[in-house]
C-alpha atoms as a PDB file:
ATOM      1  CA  UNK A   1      70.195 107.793 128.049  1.00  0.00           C
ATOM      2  CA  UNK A   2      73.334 109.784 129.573  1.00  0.00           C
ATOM      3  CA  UNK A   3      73.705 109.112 133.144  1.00  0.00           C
ATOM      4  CA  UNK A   4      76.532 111.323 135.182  1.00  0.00           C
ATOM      5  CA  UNK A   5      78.397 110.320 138.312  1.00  0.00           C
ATOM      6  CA  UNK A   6      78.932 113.750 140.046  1.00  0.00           C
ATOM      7  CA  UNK A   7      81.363 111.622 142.344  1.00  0.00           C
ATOM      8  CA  UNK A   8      83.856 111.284 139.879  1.00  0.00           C
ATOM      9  CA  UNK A   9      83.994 114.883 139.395  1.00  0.00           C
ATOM     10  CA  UNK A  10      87.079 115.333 141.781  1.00  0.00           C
ATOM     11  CA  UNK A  11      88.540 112.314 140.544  1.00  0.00           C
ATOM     12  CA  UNK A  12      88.639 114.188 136.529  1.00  0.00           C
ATOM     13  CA  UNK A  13      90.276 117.382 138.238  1.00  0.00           C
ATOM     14  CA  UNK A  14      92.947 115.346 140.449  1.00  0.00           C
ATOM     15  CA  UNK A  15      93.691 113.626 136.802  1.00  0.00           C
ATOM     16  CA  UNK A  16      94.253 116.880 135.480  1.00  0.00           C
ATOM     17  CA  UNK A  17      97.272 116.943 137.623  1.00  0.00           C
ATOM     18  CA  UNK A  18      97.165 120.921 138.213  1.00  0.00           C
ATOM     19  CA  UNK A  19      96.856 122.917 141.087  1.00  0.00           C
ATOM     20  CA  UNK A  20      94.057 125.222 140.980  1.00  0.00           C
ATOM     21  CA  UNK A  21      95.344 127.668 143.157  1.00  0.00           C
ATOM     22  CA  UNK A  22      98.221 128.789 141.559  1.00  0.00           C
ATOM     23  CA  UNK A  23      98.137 126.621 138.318  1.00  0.00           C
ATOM     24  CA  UNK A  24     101.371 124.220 138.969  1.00  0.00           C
ATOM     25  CA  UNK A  25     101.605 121.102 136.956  1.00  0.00           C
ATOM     26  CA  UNK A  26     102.367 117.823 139.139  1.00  0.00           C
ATOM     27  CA  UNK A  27     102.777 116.214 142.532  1.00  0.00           C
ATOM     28  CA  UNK A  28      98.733 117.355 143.782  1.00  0.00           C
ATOM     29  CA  UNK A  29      96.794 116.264 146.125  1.00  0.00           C
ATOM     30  CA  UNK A  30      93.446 117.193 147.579  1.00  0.00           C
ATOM     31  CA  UNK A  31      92.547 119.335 150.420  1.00  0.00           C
ATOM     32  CA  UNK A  32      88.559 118.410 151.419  1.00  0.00           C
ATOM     33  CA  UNK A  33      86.897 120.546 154.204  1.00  0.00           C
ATOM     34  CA  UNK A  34      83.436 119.477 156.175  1.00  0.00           C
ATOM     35  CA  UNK A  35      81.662 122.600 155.186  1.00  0.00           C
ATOM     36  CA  UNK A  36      81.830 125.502 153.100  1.00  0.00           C
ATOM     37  CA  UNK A  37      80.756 127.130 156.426  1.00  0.00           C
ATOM     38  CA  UNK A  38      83.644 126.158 158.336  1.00  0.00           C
ATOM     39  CA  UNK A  39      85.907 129.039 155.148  1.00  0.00           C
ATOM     40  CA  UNK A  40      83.628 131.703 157.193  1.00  0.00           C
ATOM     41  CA  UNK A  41      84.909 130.484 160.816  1.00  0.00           C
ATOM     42  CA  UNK A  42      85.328 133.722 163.491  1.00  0.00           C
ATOM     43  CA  UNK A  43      88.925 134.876 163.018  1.00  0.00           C
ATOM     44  CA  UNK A  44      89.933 133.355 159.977  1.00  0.00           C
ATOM     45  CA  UNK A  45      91.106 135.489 156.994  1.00  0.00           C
ATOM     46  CA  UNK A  46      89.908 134.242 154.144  1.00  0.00           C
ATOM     47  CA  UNK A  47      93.278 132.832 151.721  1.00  0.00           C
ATOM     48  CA  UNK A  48      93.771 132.140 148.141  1.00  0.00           C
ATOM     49  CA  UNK A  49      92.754 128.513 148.810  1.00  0.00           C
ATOM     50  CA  UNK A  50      89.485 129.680 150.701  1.00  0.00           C
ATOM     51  CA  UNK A  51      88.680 132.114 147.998  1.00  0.00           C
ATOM     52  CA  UNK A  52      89.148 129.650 145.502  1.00  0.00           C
ATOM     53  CA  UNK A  53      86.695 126.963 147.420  1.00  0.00           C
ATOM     54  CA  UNK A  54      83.842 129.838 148.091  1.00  0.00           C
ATOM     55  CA  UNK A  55      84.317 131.341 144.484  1.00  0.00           C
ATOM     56  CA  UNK A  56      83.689 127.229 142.829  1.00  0.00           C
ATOM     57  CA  UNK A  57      81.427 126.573 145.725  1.00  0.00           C
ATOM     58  CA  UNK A  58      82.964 123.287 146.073  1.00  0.00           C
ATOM     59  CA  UNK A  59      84.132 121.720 149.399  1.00  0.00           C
ATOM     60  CA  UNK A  60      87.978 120.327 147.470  1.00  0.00           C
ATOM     61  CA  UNK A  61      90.572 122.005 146.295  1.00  0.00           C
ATOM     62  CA  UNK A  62      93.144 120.510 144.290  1.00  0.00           C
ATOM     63  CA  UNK A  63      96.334 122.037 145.288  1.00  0.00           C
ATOM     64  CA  UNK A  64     100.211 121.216 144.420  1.00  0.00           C
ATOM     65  CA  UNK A  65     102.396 119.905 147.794  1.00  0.00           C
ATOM     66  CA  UNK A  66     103.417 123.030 148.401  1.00  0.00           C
ATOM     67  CA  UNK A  67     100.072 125.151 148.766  1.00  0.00           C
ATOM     68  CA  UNK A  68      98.572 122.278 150.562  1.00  0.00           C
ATOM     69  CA  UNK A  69     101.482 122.242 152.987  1.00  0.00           C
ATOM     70  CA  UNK A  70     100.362 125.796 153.281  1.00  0.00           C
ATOM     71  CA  UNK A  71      97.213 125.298 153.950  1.00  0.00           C
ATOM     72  CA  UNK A  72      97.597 123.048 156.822  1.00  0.00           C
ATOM     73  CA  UNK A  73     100.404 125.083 158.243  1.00  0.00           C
ATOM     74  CA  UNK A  74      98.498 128.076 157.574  1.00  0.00           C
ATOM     75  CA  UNK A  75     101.320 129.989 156.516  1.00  0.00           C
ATOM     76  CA  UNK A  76     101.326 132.993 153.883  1.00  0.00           C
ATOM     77  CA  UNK A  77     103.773 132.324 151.220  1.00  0.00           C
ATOM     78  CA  UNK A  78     104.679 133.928 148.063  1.00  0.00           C
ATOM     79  CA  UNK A  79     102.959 132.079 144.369  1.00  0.00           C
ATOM     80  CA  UNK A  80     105.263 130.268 142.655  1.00  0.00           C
ATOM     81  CA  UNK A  81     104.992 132.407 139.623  1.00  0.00           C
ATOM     82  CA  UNK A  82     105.024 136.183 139.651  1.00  0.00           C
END
């Protein structure tokens, strides 16, 4: 009998060592919100991060330092690659 541990799910996609954002390799961390709810907050304009949270339904993102700088300065930047 398989049994699967859903927790470790973030845990195999911070191994991966990528950013899902913008695909970087290295240096990631994770970026956790309370609610997929609190992407669809009055006022706020909905980001590459956001977009990719709502689009995997998934309350983490793993992002490289500098989108997750980015996302808690909440500052539009260029991607990395063209």
């Amino acid at each position: 009998m398989r049994v699967d541990y859903p927790q470790k799910e973030p845990i195999s996609r911070l191994l991966a060592d990528t950013c899902e954002i913008f695909g970087s390799k290295g240096n990631v961390q994770v970026h956790h919100i309370r609610a997929l709810a609190d992407l669809a907050h009055a006022g706020w304009q909905t980001s590459d991060w956001a977009r990719v949270m709502l689009n995997r339904r998934r309350k983490t993102v793993v992002a490289c330092d500098t989108c997750h700088d980015r996302i808690h300065s909440e500052r539009p930047v260029k991607p990395l690659t063209p």
